[in-house]
C-alpha atoms as a PDB file:
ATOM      1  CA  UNK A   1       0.000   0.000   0.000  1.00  0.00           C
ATOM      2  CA  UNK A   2       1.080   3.146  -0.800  1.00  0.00           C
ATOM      3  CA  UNK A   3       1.729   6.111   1.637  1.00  0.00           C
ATOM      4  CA  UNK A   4      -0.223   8.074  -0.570  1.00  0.00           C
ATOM      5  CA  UNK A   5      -2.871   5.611   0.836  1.00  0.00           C
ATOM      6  CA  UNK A   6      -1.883   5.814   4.242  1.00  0.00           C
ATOM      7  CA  UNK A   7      -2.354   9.797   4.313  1.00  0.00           C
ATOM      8  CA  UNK A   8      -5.551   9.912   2.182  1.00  0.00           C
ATOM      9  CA  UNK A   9      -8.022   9.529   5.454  1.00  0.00           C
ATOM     10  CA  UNK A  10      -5.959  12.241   7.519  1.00  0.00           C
ATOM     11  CA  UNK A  11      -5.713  14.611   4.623  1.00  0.00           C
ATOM     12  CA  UNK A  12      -9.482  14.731   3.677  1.00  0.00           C
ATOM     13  CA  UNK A  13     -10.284  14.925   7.671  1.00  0.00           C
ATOM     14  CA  UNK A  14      -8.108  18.270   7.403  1.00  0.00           C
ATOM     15  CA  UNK A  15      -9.150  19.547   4.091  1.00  0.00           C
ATOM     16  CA  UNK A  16     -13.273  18.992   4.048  1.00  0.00           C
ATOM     17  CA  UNK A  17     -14.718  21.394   5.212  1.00  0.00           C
ATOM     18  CA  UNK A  18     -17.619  20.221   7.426  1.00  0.00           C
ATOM     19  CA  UNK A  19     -21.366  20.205   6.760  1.00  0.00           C
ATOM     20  CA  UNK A  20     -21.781  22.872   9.304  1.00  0.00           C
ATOM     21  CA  UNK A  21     -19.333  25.408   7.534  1.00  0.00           C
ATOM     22  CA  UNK A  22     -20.699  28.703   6.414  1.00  0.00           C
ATOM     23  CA  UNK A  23     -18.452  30.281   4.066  1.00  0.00           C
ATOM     24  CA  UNK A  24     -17.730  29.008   0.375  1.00  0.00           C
ATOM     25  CA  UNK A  25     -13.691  29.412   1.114  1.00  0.00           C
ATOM     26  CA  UNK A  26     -12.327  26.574   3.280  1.00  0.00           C
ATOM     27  CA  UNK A  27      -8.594  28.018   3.126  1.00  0.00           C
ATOM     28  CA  UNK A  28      -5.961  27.623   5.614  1.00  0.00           C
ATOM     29  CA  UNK A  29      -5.042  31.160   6.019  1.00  0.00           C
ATOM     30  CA  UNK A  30      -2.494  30.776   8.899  1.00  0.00           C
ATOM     31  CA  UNK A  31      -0.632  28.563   6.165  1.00  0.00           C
ATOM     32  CA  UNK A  32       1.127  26.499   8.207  1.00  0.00           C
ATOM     33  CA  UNK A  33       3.392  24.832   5.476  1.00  0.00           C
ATOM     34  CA  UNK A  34       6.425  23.393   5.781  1.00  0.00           C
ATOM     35  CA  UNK A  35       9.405  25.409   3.613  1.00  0.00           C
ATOM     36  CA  UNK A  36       8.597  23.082   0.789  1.00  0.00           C
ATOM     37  CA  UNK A  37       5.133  23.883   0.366  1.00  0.00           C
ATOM     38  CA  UNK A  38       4.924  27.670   0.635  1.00  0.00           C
ATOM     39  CA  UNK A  39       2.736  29.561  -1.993  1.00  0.00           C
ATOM     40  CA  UNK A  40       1.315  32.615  -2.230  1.00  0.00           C
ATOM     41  CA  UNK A  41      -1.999  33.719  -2.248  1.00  0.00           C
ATOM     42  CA  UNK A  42      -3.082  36.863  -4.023  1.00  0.00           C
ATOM     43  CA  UNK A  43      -6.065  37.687  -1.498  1.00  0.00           C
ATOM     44  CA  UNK A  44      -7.042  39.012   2.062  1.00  0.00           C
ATOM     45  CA  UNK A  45      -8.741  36.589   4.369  1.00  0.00           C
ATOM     46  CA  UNK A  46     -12.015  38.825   4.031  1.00  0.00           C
ATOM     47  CA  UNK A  47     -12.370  37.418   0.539  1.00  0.00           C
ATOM     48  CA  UNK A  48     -14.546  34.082   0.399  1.00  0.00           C
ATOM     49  CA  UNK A  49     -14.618  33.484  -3.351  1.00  0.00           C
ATOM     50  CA  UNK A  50     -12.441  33.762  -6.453  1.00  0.00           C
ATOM     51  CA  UNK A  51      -8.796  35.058  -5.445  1.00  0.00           C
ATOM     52  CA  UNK A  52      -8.465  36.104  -8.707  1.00  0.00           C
ATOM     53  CA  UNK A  53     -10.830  38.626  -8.817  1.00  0.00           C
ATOM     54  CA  UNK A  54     -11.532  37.808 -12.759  1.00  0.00           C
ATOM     55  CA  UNK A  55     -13.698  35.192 -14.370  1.00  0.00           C
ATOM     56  CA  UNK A  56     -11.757  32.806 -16.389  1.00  0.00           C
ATOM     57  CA  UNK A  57     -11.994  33.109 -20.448  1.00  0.00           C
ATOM     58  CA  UNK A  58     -14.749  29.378 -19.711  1.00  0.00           C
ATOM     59  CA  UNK A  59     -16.341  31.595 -17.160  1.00  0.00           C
ATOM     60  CA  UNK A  60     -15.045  29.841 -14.589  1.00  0.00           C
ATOM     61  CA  UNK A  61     -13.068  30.388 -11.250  1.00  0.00           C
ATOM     62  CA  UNK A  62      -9.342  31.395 -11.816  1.00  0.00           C
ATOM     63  CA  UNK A  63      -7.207  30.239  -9.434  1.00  0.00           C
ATOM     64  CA  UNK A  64      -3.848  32.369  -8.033  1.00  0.00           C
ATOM     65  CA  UNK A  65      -1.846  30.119  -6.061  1.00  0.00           C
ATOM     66  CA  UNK A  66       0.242  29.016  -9.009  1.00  0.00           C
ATOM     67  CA  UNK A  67       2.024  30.827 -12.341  1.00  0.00           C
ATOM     68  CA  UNK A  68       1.006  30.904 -14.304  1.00  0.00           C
ATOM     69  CA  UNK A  69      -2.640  30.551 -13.071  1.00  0.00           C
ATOM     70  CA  UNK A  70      -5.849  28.396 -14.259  1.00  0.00           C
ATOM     71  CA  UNK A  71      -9.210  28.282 -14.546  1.00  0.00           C
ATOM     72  CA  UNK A  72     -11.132  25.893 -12.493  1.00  0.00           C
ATOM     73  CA  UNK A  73     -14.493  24.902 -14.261  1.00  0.00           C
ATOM     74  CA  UNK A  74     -17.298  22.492 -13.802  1.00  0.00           C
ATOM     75  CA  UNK A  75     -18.425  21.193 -17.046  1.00  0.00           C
ATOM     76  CA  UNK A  76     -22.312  20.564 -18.019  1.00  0.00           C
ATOM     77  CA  UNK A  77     -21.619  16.963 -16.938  1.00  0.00           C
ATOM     78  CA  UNK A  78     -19.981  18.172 -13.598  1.00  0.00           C
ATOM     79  CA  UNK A  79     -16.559  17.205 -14.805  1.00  0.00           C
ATOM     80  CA  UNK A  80     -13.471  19.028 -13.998  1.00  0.00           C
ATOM     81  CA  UNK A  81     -11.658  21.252 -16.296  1.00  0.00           C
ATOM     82  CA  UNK A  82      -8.380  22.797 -15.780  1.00  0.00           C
ATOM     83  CA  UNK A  83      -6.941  25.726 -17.889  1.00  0.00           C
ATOM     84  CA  UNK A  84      -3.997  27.087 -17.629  1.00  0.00           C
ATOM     85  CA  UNK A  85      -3.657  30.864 -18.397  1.00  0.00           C
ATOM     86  CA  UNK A  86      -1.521  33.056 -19.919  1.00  0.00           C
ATOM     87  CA  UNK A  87      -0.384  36.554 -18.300  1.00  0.00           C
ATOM     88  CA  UNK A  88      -3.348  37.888 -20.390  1.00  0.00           C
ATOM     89  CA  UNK A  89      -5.691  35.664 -19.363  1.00  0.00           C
ATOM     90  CA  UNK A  90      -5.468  33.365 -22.689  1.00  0.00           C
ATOM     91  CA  UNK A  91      -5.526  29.798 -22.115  1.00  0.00           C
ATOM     92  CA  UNK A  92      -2.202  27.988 -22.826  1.00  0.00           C
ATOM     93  CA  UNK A  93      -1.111  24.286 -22.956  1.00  0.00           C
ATOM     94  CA  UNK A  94      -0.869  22.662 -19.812  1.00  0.00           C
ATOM     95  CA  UNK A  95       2.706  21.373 -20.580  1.00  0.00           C
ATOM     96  CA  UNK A  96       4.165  18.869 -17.997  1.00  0.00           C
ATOM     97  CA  UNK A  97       1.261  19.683 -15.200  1.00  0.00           C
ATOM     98  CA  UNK A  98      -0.388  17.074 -13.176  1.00  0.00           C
ATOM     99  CA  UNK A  99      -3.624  18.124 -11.287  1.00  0.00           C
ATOM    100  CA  UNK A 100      -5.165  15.515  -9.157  1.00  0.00           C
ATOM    101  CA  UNK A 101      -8.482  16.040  -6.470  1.00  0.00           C
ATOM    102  CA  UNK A 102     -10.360  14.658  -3.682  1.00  0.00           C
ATOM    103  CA  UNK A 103     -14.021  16.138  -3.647  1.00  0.00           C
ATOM    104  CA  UNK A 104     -17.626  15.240  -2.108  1.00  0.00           C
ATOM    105  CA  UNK A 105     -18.017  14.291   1.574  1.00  0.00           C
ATOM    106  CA  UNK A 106     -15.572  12.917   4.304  1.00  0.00           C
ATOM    107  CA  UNK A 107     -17.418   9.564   4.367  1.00  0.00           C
ATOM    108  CA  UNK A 108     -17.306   8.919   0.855  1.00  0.00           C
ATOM    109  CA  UNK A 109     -14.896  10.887  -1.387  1.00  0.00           C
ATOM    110  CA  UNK A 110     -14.558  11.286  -4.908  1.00  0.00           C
ATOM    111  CA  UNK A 111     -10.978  10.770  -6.323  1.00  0.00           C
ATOM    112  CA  UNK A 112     -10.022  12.703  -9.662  1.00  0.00           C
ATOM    113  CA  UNK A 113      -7.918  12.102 -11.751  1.00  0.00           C
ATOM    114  CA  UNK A 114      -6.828  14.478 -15.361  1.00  0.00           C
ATOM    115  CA  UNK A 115      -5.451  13.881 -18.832  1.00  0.00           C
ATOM    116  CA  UNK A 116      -5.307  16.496 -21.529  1.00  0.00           C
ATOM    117  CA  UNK A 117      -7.850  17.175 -23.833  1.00  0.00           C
ATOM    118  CA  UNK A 118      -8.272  20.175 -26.392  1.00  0.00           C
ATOM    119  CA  UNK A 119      -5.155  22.068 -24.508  1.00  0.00           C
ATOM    120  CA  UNK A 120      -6.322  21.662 -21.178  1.00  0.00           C
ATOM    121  CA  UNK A 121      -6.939  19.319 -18.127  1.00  0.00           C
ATOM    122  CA  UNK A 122     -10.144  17.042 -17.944  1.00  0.00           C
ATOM    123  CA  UNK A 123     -11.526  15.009 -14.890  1.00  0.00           C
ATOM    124  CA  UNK A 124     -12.178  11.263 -15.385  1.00  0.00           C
ATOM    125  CA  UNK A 125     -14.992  11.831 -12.470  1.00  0.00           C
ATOM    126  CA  UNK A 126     -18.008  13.652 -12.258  1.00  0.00           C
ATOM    127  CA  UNK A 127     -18.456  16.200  -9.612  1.00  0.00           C
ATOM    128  CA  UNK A 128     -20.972  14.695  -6.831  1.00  0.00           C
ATOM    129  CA  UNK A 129     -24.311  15.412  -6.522  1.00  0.00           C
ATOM    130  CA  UNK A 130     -25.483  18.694  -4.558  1.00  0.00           C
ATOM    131  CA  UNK A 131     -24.829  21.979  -5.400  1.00  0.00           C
ATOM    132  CA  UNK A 132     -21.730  23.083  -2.422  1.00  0.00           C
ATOM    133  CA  UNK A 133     -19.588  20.383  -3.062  1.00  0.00           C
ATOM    134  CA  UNK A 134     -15.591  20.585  -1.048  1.00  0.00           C
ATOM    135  CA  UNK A 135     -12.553  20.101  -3.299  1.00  0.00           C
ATOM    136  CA  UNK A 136      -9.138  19.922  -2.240  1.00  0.00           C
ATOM    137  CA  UNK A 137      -7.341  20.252  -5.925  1.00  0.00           C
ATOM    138  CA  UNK A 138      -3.351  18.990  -5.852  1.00  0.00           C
ATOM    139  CA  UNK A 139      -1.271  20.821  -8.502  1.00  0.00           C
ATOM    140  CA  UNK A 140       2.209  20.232 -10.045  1.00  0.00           C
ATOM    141  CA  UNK A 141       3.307  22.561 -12.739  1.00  0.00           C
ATOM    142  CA  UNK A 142       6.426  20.610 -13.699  1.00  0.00           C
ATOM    143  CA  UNK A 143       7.915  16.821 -12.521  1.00  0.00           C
ATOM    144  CA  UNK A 144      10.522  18.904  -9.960  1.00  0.00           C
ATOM    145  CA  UNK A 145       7.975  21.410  -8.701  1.00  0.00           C
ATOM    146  CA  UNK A 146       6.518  21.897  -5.680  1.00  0.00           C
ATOM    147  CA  UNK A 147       2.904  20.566  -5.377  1.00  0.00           C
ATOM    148  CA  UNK A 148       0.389  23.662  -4.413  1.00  0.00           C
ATOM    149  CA  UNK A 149      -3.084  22.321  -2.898  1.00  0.00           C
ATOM    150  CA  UNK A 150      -6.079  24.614  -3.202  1.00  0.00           C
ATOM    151  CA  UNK A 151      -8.911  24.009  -1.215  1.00  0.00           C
ATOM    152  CA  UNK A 152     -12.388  25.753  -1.617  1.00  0.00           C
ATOM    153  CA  UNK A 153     -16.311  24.654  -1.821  1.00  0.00           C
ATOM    154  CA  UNK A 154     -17.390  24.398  -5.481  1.00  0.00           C
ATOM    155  CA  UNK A 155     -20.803  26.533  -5.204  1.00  0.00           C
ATOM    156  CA  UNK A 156     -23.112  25.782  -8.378  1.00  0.00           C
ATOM    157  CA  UNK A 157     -25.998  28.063  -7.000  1.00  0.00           C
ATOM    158  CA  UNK A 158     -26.521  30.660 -10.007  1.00  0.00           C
ATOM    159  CA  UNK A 159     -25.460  34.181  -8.831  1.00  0.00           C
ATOM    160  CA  UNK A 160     -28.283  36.372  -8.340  1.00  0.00           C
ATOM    161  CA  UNK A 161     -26.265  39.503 -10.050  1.00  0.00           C
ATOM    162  CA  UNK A 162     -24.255  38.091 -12.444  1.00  0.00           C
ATOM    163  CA  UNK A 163     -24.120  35.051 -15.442  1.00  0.00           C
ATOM    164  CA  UNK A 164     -21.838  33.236 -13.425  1.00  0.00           C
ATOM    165  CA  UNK A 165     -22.032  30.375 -11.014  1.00  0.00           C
ATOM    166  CA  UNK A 166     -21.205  31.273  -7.324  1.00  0.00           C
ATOM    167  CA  UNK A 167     -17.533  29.483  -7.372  1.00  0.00           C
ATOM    168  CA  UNK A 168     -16.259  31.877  -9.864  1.00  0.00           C
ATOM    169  CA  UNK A 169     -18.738  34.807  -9.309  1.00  0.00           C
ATOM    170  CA  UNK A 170     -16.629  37.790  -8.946  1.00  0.00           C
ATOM    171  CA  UNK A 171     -19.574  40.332  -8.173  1.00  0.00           C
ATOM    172  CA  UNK A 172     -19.208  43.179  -4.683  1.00  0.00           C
ATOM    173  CA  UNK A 173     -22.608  41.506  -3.608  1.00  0.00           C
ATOM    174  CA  UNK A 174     -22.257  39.136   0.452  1.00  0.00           C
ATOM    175  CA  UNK A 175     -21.530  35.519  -0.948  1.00  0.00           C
ATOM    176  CA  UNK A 176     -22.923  34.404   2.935  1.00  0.00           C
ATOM    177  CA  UNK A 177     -24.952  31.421   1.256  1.00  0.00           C
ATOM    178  CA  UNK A 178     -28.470  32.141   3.189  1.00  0.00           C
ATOM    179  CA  UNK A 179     -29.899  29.047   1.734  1.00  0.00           C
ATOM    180  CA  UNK A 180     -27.883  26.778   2.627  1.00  0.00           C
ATOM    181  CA  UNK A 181     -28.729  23.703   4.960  1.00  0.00           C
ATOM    182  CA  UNK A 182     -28.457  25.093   8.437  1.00  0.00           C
ATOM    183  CA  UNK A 183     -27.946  22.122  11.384  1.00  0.00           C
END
């Protein structure tokens, strides 16, 4: 067995955000990384959404944490799609990255896995059902590079001000998700 394995209960009991978590951002903002696995993060912790504060060219959420950046995107079918960006925003070819994820609840998790398709990164698994599903998403840019994990709550509600699902909404309007399930 694998350590990968080994650490796959521990990590999702650290990374999930639990049922009874209000906000759509479940990001370890004290970032207590090792030297290794530093990254920075282009946001203040009053900002629950979107650290890129730009829709990505899908209309999706672009993610910060690496350079160059991506767009994170749930597909009609609820599969993943990754796109890398260019400094302009333009997708580019994912090169040598590997993305891999662990979504869905604690209990029963879904593993994804991507391979390359039309210049970017596709999931081999379908998003779970519901509409606030937690990701933890595991990115490598290169072989030798550092692997940067991202962890948010992929929010499909439809944003009340904008065309744009709440994971990548980038409108001023309180993303406090009122109708959510309350314990």
């Amino acid at each position: 067995m694998s350590i990968r394995h080994l650490l796959l209960p521990a990590l999702l009991a650290i990374a999930l955000p639990s049922c009874g978590d209000k906000h759509d951002h479940d990001h370890d903002h004290d970032h207590k990384h090792d030297e290794a696995h530093k990254h920075d993060h282009d946001h203040d912790d009053d900002h629950d959404h979107n650290h890129g504060g730009k829709v990505g060219p899908n209309g999706g959420r672009v993610v910060t944490a690496t350079e160059p950046h991506f767009e994170f995107l749930v597909l009609d079918d609820r599969k993943l799609k990754i796109t890398f960006l260019s400094e302009e925003g333009e997708a580019v070819a994912p090169g040598g990255a590997t993305v891999t994820a662990v979504g869905g609840e604690r209990s029963n998790p879904t593993k994804f896995a991507f391979a390359e398709a039309d210049g970017a990164l596709v999931s081999d698994a379908a998003l779970p059902e519901g509409d606030m599903v937690p990701i933890v998403l595991q990115v490598k840019l290169t072989p030798d590079a550092e692997t940067v994990t991202e962890k948010f709550t992929v929010n499909l509600a439809q944003c009340p001000t904008c065309e744009y699902k709440e994971y990548a909404c980038i409108c001023e309007h309180d993303h406090d998700h009122k109708d959510e399930k309350k314990d």
